[in-house]
N, C-alpha and C. Protein backbone atom coordinates (compact mmCIF):
# COMPACT_ATOMS: atom_id res chain seq x y z
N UNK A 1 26.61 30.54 -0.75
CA UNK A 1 25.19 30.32 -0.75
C UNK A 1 24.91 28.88 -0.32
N UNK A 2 23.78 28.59 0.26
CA UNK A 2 23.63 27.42 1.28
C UNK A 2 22.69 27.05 0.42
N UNK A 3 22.82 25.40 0.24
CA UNK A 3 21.59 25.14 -0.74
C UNK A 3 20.94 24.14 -0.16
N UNK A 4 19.56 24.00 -0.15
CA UNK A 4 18.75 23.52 0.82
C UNK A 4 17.50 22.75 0.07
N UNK A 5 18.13 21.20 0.31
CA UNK A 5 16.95 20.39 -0.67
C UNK A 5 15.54 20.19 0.29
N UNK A 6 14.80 20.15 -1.22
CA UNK A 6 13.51 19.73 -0.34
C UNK A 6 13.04 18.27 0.64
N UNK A 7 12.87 18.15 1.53
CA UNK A 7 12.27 17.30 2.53
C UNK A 7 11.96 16.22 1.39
N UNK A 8 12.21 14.77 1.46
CA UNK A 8 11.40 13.79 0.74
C UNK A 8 10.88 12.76 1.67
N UNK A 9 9.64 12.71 1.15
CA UNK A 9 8.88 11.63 2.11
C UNK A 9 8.81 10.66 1.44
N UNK A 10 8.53 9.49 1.70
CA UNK A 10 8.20 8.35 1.48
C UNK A 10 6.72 8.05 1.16
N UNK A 11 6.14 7.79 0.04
CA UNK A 11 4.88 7.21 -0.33
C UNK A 11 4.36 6.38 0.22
N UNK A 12 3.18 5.74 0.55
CA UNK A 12 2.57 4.45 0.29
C UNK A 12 1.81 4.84 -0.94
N UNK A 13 1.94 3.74 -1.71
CA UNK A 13 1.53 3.57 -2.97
C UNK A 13 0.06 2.38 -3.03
N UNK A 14 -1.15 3.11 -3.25
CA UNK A 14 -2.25 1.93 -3.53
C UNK A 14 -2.01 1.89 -4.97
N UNK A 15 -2.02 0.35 -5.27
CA UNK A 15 -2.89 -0.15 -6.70
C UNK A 15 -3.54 -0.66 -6.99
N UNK A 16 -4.57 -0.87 -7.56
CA UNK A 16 -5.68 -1.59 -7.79
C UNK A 16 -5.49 -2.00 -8.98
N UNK A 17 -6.12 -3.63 -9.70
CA UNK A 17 -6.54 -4.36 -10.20
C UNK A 17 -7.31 -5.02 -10.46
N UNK A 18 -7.67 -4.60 -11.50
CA UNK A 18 -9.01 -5.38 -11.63
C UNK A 18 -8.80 -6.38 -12.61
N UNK A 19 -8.73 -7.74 -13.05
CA UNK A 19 -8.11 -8.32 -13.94
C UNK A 19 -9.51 -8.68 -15.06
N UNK A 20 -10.26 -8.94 -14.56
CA UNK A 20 -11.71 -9.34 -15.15
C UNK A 20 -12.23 -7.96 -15.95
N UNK A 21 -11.88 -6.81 -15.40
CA UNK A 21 -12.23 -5.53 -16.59
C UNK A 21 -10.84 -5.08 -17.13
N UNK A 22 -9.83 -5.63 -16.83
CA UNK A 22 -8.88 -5.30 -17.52
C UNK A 22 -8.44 -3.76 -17.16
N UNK A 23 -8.14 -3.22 -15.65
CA UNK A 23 -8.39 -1.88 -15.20
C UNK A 23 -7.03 -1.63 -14.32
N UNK A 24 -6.37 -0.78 -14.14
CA UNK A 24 -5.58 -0.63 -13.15
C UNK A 24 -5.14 0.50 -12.86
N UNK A 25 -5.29 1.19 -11.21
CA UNK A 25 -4.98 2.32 -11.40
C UNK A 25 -4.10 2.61 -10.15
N UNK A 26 -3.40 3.43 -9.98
CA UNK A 26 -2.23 3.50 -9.32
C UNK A 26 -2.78 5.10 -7.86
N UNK A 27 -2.41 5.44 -6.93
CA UNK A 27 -2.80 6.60 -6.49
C UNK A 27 -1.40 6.70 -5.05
N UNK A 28 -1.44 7.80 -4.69
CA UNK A 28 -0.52 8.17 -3.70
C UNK A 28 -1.59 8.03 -2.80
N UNK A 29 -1.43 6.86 -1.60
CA UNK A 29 -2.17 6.70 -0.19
C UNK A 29 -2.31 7.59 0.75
N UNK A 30 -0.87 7.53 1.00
CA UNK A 30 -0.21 8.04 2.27
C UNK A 30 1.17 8.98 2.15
N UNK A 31 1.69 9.82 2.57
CA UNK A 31 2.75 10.37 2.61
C UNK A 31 3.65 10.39 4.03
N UNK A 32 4.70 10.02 4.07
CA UNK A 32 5.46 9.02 5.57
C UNK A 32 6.80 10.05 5.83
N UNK A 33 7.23 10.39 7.11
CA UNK A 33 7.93 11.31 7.10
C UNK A 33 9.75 9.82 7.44
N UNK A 34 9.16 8.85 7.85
CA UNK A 34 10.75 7.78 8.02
C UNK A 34 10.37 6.75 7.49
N UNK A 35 11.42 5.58 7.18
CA UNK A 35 11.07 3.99 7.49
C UNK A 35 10.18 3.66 8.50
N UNK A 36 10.28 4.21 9.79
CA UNK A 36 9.39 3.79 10.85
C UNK A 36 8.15 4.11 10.59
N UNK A 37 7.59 5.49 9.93
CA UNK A 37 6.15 5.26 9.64
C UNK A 37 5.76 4.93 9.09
N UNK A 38 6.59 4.71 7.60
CA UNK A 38 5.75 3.83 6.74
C UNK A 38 5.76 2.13 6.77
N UNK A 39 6.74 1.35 8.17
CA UNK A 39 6.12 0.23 8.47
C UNK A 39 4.65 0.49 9.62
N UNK A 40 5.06 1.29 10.72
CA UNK A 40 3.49 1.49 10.72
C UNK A 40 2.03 1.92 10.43
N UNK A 41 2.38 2.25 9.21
CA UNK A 41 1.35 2.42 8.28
C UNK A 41 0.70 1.46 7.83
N UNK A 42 2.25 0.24 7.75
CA UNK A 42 1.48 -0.94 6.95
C UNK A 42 1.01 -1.91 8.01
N UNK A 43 1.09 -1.77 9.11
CA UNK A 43 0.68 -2.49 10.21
C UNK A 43 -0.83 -2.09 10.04
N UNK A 44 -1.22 -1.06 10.03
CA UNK A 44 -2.13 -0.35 10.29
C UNK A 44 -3.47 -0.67 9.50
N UNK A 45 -2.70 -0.53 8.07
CA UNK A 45 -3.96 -1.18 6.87
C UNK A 45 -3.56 -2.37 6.91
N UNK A 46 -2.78 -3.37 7.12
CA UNK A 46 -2.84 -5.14 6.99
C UNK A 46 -3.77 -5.10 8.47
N UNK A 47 -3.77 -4.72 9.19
CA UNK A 47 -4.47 -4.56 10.21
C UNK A 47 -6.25 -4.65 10.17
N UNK A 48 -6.29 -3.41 9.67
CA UNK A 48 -7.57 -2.99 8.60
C UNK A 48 -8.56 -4.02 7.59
N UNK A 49 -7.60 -4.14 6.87
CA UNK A 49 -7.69 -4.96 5.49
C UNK A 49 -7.76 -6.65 6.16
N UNK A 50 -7.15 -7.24 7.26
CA UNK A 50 -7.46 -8.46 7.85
C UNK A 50 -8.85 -8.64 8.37
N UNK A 51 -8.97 -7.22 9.23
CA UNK A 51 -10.47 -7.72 9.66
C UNK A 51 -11.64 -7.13 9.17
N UNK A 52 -11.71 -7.13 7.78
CA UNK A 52 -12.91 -7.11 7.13
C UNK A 52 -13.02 -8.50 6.60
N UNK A 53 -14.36 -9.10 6.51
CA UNK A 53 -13.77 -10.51 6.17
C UNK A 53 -14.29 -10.67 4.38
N UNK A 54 -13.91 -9.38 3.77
CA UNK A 54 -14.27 -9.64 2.19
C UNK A 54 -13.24 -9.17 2.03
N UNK A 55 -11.67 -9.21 2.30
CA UNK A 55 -10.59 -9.67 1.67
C UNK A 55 -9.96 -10.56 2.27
N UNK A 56 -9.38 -11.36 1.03
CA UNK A 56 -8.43 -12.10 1.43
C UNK A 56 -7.12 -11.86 1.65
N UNK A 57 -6.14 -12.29 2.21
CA UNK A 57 -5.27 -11.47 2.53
C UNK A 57 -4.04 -12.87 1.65
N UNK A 58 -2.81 -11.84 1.19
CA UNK A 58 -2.04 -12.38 0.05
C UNK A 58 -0.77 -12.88 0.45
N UNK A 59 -0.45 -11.61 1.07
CA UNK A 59 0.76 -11.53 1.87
C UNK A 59 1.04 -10.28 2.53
N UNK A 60 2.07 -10.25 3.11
CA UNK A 60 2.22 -8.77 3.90
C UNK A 60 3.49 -8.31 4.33
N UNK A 61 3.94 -7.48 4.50
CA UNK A 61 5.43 -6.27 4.89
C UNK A 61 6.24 -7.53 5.11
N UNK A 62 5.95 -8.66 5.93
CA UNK A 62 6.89 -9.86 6.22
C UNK A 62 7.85 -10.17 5.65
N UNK A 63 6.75 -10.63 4.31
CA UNK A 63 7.34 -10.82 3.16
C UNK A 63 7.92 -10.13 1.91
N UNK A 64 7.65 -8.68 1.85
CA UNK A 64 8.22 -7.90 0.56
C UNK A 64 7.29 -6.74 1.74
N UNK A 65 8.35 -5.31 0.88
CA UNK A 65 8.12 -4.26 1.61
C UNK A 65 6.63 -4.14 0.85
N UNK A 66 5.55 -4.81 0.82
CA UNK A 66 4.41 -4.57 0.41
C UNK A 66 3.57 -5.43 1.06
N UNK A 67 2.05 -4.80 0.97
CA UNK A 67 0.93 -5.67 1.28
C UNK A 67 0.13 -5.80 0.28
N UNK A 68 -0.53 -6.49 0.23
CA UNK A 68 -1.66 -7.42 -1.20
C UNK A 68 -2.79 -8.07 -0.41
N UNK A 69 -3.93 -7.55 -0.88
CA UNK A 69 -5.32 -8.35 -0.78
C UNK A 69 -5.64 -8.51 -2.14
N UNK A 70 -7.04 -9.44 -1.97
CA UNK A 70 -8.16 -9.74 -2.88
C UNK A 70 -9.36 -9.52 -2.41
N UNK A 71 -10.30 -9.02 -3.11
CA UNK A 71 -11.59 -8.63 -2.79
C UNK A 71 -11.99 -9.80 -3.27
N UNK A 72 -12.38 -10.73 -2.23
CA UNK A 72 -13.37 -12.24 -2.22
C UNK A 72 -14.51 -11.75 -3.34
N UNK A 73 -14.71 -10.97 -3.51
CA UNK A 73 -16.66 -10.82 -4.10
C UNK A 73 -15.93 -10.42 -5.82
N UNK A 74 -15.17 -9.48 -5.96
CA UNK A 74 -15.15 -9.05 -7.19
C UNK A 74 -13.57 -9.30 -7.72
N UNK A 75 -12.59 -9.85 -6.94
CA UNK A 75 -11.60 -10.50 -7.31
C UNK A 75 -10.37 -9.63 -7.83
N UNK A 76 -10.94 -8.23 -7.01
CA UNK A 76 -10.14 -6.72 -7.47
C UNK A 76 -9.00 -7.01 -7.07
N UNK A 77 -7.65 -6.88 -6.88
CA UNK A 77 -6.46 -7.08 -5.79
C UNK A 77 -6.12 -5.70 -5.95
N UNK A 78 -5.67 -5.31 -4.58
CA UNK A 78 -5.16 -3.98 -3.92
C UNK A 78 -3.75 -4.06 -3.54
N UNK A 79 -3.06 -3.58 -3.80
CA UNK A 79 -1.80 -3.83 -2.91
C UNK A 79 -0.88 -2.61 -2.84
N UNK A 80 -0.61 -2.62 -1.76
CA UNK A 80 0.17 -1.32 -0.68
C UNK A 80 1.64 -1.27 -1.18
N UNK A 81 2.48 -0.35 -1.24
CA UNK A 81 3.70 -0.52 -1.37
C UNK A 81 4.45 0.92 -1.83
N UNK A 82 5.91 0.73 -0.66
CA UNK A 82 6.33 2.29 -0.82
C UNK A 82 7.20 2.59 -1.67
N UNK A 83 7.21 4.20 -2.22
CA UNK A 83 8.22 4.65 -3.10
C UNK A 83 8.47 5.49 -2.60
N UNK A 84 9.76 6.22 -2.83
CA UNK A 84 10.67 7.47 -2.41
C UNK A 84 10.37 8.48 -4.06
C-alpha cells in the first residue's frame, strides 16, 4: 500500500498589535505553494505596505524571513511572517 502525504504549503502569517489596547491577533494571510512564492509574496506586500504613506516601515525579508510595519496614526504594528 502506497502512502501518500498531504501537500504542505507554506503560510504567510499576519499579526497585529496593538500595544496601547493591549490586543493581538494572529490570522493565516496567504497560503504559498514554494520558498519562491512566499518571497514573492513578501515583495509584494513590503511593496504595498511602502507606498501607503501611513506606515512606517520596520524592516523587511532582508533582514529576517519577516516584514513589520507601524501604523503612523494608531501605532498598531503588523508584521508578515512564514510558517510551515
Amino acid at each position: 500500500m502506497e502512502l501518500t502525504l498531504p501537500e504542505r504549503r507554506i503560510k504567510i502569517i499576519k499579526s497585529t498589535e496593538d500595544r496601547t489596547l493591549g490586543t493581538f491577533s494572529e490570522e493565516v494571510f496567504k497560503e504559498c505553494l514554494d520558498n519562491g512564492d512566499v518571497l514573492l509574496s513578501f515583495q509584494e506586500i513590503e511593496r504595498a505596505f511602502r507606498a501607503n504613506p501611513n506606515y512606517e516601515f520596520l524592516h523587511g525579508a532582508q533582514d529576517h524571513l519577516s516584514i513589520h510595519f507601524r501604523d503612523i496614526h494608531s501605532c498598531q504594528e503588523i508584521r508578515f511572517s512564514a510558517a510551515d
